[in-house]
PDB file of N, CA and C in Angstrom:
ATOM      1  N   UNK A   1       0.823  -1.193   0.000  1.00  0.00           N
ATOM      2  CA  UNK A   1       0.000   0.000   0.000  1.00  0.00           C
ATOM      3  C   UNK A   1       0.865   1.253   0.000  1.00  0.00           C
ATOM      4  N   UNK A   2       1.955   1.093   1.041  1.00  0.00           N
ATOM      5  CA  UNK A   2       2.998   2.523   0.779  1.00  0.00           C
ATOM      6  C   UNK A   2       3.767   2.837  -0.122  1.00  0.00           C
ATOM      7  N   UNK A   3       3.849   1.752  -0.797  1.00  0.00           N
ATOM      8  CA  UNK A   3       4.639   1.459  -2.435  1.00  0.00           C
ATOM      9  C   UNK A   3       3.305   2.293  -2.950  1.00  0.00           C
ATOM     10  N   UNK A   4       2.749   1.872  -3.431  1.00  0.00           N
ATOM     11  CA  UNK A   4       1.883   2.257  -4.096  1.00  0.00           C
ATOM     12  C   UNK A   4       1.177   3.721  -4.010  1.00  0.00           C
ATOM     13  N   UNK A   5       1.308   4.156  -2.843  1.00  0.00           N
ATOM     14  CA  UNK A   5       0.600   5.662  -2.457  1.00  0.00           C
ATOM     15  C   UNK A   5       2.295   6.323  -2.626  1.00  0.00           C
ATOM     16  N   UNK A   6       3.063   5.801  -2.946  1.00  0.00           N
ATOM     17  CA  UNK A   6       4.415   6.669  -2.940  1.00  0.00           C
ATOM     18  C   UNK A   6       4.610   6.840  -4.598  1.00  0.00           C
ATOM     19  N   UNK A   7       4.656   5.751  -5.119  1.00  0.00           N
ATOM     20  CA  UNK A   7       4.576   5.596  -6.853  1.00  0.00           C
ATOM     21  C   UNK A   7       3.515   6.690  -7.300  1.00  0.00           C
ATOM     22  N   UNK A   8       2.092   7.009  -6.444  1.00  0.00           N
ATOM     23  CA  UNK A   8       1.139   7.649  -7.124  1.00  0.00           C
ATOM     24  C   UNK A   8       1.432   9.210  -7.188  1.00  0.00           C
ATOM     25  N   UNK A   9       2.457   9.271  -5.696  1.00  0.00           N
ATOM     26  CA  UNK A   9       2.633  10.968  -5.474  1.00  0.00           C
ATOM     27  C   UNK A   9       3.675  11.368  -6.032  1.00  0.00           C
ATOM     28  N   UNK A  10       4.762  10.426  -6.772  1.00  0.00           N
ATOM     29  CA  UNK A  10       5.694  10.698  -7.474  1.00  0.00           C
ATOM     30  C   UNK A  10       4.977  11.332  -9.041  1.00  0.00           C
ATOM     31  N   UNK A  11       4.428   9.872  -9.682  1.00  0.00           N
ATOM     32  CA  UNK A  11       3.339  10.409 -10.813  1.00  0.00           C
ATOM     33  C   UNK A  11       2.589  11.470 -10.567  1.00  0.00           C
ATOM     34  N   UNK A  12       1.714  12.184  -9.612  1.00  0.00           N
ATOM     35  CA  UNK A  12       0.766  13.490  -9.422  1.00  0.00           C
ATOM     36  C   UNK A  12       2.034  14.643  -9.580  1.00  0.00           C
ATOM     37  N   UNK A  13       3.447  14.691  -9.066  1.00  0.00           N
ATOM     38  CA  UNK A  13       3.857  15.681  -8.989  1.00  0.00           C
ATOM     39  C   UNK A  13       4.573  15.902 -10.023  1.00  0.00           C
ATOM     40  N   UNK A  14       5.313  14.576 -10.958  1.00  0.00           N
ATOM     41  CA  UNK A  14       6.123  14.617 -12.353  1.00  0.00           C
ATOM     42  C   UNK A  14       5.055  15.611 -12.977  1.00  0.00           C
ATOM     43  N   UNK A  15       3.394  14.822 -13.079  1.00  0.00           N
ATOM     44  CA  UNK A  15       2.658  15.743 -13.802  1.00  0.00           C
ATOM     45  C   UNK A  15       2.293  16.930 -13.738  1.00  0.00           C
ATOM     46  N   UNK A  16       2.640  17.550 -12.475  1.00  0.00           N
ATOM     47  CA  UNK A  16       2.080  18.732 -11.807  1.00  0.00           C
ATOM     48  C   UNK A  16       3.098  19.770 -12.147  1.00  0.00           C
ATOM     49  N   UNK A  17       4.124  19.104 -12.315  1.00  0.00           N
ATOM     50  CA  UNK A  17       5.993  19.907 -12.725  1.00  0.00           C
ATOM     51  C   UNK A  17       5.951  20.152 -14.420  1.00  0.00           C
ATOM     52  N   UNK A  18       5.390  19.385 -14.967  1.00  0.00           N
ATOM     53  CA  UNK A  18       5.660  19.246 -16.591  1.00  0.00           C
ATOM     54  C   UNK A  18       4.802  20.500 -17.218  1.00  0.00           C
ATOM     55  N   UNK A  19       3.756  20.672 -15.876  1.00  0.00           N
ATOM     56  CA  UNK A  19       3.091  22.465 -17.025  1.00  0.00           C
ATOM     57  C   UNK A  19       3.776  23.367 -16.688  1.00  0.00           C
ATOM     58  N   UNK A  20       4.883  23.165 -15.975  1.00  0.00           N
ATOM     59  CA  UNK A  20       5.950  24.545 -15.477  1.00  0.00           C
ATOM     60  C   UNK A  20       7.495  24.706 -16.127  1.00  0.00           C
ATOM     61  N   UNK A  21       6.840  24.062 -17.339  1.00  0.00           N
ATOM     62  CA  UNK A  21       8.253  23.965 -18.223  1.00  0.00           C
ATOM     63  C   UNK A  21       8.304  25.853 -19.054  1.00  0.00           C
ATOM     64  N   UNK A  22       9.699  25.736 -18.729  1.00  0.00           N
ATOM     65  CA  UNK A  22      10.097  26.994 -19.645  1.00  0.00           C
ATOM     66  C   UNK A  22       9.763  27.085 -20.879  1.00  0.00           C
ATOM     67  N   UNK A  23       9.716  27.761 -21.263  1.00  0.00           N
ATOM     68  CA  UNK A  23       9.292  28.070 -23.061  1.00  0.00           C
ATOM     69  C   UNK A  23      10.147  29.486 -23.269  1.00  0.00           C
ATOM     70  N   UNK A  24      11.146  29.141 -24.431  1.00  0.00           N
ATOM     71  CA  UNK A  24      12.235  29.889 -24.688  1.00  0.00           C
ATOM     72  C   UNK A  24      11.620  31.223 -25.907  1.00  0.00           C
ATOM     73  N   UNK A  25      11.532  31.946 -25.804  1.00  0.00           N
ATOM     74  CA  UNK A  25      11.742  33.399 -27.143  1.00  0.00           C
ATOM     75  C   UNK A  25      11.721  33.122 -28.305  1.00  0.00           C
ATOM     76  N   UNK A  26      10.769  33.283 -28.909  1.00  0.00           N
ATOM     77  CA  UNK A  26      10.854  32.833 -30.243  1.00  0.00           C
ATOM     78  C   UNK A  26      10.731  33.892 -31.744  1.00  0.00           C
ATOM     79  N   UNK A  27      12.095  34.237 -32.120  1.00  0.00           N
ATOM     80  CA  UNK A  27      11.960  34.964 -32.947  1.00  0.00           C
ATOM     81  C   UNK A  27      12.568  34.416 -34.511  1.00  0.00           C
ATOM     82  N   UNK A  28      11.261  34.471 -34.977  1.00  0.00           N
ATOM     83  CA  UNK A  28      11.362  33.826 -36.783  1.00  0.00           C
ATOM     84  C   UNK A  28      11.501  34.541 -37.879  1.00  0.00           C
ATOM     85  N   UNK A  29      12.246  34.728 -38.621  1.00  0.00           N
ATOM     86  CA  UNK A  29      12.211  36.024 -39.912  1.00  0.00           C
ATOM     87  C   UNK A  29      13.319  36.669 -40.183  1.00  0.00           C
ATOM     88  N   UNK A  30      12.604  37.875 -41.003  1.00  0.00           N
ATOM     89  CA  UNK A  30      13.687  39.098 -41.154  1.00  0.00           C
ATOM     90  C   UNK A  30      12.736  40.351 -40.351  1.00  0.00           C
ATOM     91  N   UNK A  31      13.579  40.880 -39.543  1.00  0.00           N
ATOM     92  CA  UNK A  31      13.273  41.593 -38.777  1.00  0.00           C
ATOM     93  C   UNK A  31      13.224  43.016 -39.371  1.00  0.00           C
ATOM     94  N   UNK A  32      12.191  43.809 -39.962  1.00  0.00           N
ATOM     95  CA  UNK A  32      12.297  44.525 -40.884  1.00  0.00           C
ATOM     96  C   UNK A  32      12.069  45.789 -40.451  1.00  0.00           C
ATOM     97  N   UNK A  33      12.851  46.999 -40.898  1.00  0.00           N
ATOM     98  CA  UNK A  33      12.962  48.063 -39.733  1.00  0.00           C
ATOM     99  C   UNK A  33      12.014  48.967 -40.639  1.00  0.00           C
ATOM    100  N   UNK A  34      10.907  49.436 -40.126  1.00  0.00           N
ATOM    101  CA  UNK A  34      10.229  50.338 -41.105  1.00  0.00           C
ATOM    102  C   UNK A  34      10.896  51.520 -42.319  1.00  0.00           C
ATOM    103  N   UNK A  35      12.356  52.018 -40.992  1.00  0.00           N
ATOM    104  CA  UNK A  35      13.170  52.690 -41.930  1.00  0.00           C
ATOM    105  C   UNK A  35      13.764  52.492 -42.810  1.00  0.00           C
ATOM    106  N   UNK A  36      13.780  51.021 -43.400  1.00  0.00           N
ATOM    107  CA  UNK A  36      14.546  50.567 -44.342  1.00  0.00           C
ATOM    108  C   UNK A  36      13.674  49.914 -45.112  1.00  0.00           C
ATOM    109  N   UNK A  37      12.307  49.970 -45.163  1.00  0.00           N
ATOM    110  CA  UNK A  37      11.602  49.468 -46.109  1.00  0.00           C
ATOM    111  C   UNK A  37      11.027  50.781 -46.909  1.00  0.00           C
ATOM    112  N   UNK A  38      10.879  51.723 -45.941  1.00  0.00           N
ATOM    113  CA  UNK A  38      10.704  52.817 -46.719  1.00  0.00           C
ATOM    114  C   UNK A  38      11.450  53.614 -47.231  1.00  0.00           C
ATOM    115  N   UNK A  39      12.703  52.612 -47.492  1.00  0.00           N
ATOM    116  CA  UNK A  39      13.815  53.371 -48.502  1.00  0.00           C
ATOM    117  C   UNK A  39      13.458  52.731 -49.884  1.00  0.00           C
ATOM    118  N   UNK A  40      13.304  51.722 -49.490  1.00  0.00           N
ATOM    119  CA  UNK A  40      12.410  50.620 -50.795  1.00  0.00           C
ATOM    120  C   UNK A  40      11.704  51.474 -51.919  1.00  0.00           C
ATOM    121  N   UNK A  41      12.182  51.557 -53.247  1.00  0.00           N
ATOM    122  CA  UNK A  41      11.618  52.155 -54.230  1.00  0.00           C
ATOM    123  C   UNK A  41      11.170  51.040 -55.065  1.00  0.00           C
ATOM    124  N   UNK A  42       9.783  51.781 -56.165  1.00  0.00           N
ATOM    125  CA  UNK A  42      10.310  50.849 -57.588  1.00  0.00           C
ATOM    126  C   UNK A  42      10.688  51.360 -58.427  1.00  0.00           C
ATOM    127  N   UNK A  43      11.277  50.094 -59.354  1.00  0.00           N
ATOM    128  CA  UNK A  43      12.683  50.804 -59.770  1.00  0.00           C
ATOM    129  C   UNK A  43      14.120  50.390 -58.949  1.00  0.00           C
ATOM    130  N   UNK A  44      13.618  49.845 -58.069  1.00  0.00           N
ATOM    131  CA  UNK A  44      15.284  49.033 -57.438  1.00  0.00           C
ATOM    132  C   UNK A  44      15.613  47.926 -58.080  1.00  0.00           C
ATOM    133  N   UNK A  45      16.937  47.099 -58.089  1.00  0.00           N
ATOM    134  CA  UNK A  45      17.131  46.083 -58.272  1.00  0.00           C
ATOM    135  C   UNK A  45      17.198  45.164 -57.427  1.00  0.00           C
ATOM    136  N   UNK A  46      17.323  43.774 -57.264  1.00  0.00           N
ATOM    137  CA  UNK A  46      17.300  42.975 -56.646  1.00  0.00           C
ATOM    138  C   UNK A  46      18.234  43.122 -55.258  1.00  0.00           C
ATOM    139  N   UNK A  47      19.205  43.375 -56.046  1.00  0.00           N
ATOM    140  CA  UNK A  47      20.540  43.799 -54.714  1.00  0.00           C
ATOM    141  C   UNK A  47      20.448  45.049 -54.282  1.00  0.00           C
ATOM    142  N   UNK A  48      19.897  45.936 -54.327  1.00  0.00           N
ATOM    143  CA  UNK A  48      19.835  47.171 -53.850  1.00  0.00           C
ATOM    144  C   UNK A  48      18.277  46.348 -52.719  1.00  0.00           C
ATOM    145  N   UNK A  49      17.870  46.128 -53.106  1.00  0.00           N
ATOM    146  CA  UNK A  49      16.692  45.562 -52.305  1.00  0.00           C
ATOM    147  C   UNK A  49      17.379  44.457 -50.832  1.00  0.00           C
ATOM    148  N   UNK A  50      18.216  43.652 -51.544  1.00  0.00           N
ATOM    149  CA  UNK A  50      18.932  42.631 -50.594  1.00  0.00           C
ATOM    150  C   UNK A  50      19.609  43.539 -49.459  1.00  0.00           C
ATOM    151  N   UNK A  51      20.442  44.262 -49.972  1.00  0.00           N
ATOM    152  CA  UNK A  51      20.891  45.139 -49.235  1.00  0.00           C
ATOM    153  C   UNK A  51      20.027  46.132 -48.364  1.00  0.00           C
ATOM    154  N   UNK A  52      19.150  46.609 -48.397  1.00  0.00           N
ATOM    155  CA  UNK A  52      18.256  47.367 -47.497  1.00  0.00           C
ATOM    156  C   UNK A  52      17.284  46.202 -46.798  1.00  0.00           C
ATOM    157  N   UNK A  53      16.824  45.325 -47.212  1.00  0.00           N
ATOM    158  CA  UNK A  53      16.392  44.396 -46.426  1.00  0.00           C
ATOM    159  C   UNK A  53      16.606  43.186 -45.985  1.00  0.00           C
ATOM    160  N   UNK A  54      17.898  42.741 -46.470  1.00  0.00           N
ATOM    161  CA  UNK A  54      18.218  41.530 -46.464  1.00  0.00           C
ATOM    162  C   UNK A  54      18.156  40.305 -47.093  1.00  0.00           C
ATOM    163  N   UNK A  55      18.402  38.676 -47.193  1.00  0.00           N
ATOM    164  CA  UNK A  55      18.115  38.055 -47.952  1.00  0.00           C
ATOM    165  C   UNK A  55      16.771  37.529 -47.217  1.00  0.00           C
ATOM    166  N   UNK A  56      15.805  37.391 -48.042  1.00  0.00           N
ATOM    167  CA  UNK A  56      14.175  36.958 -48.242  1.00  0.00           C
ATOM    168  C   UNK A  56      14.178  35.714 -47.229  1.00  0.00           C
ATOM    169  N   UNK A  57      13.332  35.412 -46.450  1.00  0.00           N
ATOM    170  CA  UNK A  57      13.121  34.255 -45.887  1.00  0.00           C
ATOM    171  C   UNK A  57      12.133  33.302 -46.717  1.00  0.00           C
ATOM    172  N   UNK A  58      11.589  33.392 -47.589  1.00  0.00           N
ATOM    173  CA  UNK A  58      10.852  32.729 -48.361  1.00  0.00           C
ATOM    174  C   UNK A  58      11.632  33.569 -50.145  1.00  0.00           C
ATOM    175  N   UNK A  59      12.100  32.516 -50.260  1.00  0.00           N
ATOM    176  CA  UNK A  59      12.222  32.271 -51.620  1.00  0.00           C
ATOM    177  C   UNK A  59      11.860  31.628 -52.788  1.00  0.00           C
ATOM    178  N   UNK A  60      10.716  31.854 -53.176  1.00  0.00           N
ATOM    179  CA  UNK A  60      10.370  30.339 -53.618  1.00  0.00           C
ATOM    180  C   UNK A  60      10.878  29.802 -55.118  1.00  0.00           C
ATOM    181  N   UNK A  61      10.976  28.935 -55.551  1.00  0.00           N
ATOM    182  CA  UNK A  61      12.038  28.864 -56.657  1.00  0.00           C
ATOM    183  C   UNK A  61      11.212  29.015 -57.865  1.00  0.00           C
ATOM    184  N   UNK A  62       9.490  28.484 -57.359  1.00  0.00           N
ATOM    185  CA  UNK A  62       8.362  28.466 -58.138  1.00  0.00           C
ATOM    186  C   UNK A  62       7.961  29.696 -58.601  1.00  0.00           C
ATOM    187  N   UNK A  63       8.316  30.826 -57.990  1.00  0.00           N
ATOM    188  CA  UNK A  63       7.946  31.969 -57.914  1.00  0.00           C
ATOM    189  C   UNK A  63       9.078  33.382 -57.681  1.00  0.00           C
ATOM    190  N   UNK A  64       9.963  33.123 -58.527  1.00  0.00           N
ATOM    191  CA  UNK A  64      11.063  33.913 -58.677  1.00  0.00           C
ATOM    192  C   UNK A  64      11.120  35.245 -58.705  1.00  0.00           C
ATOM    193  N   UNK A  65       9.909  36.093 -59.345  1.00  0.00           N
ATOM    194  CA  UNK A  65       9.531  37.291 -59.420  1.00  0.00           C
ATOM    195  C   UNK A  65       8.934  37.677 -57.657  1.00  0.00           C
ATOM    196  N   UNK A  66       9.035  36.906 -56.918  1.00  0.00           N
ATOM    197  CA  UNK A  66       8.423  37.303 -55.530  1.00  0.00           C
ATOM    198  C   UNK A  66       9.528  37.120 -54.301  1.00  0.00           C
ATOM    199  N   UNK A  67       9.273  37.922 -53.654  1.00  0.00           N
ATOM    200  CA  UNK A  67      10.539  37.562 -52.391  1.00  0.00           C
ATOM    201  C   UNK A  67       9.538  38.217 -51.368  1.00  0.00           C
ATOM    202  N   UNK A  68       9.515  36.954 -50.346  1.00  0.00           N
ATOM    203  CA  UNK A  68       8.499  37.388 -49.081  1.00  0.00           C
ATOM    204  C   UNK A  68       9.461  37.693 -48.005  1.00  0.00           C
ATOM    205  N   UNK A  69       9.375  38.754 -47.237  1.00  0.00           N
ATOM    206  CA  UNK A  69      10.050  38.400 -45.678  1.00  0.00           C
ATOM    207  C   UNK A  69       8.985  38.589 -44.316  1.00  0.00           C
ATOM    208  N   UNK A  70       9.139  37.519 -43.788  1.00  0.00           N
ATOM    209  CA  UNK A  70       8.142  37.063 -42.830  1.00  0.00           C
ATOM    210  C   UNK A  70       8.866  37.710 -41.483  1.00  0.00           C
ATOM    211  N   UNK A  71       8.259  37.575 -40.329  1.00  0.00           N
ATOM    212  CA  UNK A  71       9.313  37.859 -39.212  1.00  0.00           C
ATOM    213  C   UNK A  71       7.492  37.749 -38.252  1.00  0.00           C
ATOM    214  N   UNK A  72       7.909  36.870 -37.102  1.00  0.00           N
ATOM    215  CA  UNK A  72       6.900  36.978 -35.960  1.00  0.00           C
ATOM    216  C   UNK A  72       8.031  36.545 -34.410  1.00  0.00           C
ATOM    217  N   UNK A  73       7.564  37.047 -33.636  1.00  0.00           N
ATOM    218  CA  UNK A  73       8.271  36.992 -31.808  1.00  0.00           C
ATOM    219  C   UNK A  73       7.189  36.265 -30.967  1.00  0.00           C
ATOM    220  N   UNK A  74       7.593  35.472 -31.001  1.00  0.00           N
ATOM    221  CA  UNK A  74       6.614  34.540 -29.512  1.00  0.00           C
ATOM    222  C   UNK A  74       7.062  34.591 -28.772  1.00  0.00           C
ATOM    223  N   UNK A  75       6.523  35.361 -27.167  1.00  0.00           N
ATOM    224  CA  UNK A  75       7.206  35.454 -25.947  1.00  0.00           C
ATOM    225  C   UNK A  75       6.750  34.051 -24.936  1.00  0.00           C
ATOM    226  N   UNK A  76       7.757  32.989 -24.955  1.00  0.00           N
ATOM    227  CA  UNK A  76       6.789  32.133 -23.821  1.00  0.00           C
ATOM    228  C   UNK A  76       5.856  31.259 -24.710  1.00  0.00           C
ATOM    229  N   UNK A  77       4.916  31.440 -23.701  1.00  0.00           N
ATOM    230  CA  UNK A  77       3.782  30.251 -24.405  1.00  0.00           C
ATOM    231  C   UNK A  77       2.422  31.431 -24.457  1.00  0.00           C
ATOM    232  N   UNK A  78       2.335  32.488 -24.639  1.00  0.00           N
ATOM    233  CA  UNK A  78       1.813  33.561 -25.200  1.00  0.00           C
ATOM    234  C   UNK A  78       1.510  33.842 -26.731  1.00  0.00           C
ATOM    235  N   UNK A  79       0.520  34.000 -27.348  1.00  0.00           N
ATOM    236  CA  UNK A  79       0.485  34.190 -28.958  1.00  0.00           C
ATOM    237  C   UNK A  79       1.354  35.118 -29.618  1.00  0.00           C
ATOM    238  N   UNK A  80       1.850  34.901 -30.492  1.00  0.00           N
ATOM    239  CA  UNK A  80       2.856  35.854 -31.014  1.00  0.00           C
ATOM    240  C   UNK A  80       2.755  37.132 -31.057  1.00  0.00           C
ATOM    241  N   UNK A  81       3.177  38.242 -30.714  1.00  0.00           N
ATOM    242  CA  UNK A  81       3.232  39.592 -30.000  1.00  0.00           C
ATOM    243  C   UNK A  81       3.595  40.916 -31.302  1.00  0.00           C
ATOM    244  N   UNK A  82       4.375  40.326 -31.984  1.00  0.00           N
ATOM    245  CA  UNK A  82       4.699  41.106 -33.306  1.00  0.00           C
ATOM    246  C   UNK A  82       4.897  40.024 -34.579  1.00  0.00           C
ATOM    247  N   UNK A  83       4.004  40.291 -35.387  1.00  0.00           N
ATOM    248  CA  UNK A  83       3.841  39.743 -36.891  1.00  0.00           C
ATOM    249  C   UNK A  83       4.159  40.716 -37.843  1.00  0.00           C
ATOM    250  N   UNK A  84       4.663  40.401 -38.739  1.00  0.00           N
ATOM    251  CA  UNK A  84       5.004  41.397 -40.045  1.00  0.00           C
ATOM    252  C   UNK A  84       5.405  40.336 -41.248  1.00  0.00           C
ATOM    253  N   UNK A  85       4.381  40.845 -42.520  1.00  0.00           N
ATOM    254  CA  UNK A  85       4.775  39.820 -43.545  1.00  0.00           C
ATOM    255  C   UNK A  85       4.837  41.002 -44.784  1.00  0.00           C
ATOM    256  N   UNK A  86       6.129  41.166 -45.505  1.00  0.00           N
ATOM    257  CA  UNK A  86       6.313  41.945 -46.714  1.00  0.00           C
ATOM    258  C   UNK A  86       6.611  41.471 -48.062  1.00  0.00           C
ATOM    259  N   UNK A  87       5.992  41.806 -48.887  1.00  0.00           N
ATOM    260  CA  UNK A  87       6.527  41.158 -50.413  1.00  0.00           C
ATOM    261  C   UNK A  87       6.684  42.203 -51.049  1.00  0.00           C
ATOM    262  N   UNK A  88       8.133  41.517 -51.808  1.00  0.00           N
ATOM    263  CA  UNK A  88       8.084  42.634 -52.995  1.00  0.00           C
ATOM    264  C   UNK A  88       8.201  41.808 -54.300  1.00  0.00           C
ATOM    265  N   UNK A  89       7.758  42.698 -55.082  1.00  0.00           N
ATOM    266  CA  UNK A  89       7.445  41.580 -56.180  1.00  0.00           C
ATOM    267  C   UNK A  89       8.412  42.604 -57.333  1.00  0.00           C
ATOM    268  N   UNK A  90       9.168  41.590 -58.031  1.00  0.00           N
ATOM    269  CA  UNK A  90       9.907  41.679 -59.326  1.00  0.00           C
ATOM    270  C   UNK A  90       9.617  41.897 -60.638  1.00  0.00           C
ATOM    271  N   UNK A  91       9.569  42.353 -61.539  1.00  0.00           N
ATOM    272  CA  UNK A  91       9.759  41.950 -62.993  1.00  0.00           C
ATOM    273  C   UNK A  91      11.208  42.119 -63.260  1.00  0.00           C
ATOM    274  N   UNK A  92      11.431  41.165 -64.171  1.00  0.00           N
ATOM    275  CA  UNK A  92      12.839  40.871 -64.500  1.00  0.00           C
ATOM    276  C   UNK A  92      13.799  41.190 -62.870  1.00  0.00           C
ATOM    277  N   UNK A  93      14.615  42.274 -62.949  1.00  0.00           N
ATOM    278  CA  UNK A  93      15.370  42.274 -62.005  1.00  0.00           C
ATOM    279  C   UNK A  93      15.006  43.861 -60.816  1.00  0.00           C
ATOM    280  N   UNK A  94      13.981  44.506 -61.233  1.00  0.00           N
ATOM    281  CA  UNK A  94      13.499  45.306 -60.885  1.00  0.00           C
ATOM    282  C   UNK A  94      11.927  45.339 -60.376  1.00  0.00           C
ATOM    283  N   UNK A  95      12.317  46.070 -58.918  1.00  0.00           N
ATOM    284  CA  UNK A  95      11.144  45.852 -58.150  1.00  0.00           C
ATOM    285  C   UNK A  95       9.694  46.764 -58.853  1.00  0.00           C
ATOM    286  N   UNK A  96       8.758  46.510 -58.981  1.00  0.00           N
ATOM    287  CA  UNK A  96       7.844  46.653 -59.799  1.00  0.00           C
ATOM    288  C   UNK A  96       6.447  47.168 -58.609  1.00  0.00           C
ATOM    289  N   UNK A  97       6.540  46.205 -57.314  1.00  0.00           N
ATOM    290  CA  UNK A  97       5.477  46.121 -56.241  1.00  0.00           C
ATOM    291  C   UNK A  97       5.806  45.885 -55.216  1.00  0.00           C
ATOM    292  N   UNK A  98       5.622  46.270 -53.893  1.00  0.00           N
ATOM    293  CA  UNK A  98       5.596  46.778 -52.445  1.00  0.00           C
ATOM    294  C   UNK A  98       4.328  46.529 -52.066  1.00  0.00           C
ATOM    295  N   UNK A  99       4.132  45.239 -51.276  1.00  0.00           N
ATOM    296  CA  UNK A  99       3.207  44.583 -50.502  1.00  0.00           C
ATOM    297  C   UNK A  99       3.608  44.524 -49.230  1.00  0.00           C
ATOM    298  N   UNK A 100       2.910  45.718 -48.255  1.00  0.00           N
ATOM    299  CA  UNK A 100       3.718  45.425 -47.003  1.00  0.00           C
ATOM    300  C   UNK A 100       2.540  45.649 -45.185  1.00  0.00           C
ATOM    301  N   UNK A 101       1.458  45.214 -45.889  1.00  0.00           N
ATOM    302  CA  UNK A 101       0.045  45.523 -44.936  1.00  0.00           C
ATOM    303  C   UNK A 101      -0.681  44.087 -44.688  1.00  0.00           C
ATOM    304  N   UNK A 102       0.149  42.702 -45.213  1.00  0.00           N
ATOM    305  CA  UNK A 102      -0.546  41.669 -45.232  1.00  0.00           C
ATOM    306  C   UNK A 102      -0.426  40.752 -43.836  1.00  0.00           C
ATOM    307  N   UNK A 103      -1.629  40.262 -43.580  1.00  0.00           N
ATOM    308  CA  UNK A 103      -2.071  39.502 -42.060  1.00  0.00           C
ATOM    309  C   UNK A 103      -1.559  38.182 -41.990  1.00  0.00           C
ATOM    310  N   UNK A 104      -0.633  37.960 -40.740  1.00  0.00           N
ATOM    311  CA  UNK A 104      -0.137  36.630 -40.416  1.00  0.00           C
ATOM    312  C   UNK A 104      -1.705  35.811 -40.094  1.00  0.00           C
ATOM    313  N   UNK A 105      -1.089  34.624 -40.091  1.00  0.00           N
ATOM    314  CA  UNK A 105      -2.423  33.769 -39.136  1.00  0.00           C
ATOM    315  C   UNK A 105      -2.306  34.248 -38.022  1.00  0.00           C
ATOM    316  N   UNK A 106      -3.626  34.135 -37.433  1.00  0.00           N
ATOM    317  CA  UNK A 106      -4.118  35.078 -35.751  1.00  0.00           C
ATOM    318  C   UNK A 106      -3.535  34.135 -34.881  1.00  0.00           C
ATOM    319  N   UNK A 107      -3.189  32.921 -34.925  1.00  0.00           N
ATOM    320  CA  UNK A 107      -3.197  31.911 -34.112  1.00  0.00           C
ATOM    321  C   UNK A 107      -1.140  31.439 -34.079  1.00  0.00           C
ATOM    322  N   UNK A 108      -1.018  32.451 -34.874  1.00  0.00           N
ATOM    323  CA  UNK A 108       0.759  32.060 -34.654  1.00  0.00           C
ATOM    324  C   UNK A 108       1.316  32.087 -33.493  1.00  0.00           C
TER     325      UNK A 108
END
């Protein structure tokens, strides 16, 4: 019986400990500084673009004329606190379009 009521309070408290786990900072993307997107013209080239914002976190190979940069911060186990998703879109090697007002999922 004391085996057993000792085994059970070990199990109640492993489980009671495991929702008090840390949850580390979570920052995903390109972190995009308003001041440097609104240096963003069209009429740039690709590398003048790389250079003011960096290289694209979504590249897609399918979609070459597009370069997305994503960036969201999860503090904890809290819903993500800052979202930002920007595209700029290409023709040939020159930026053509500035997409920079579009909604992450609510639930990131």
């Amino acid at each position: 019986m004391r085996k057993l009521l000792l085994i059970l309070m070990i199990v109640g408290s492993l489980s009671a400990a495991s929702g008090c786990v840390y949850r580390a900072t979570i920052s995903q993307g390109n972190l995009i500084k308003q001041e440097n997107l609104d240096q963003v013209e069209i009429g740039m080239t690709r590398n003048q673009v790389r250079f003011l914002l960096g290289t694209p976190m979504v590249d897609d190979p399918f979609h070459q004329a597009r370069w997305d940069y994503v960036y969201f911060i999860r503090i904890g186990r809290n819903p993500a606190t800052f979202k930002r998703w920007v595209t700029i879109v290409f023709e040939g090697d020159v930026v053509t379009d500035i997409i920079d007002d579009q909604e992450l999922d609510p639930n990131l």
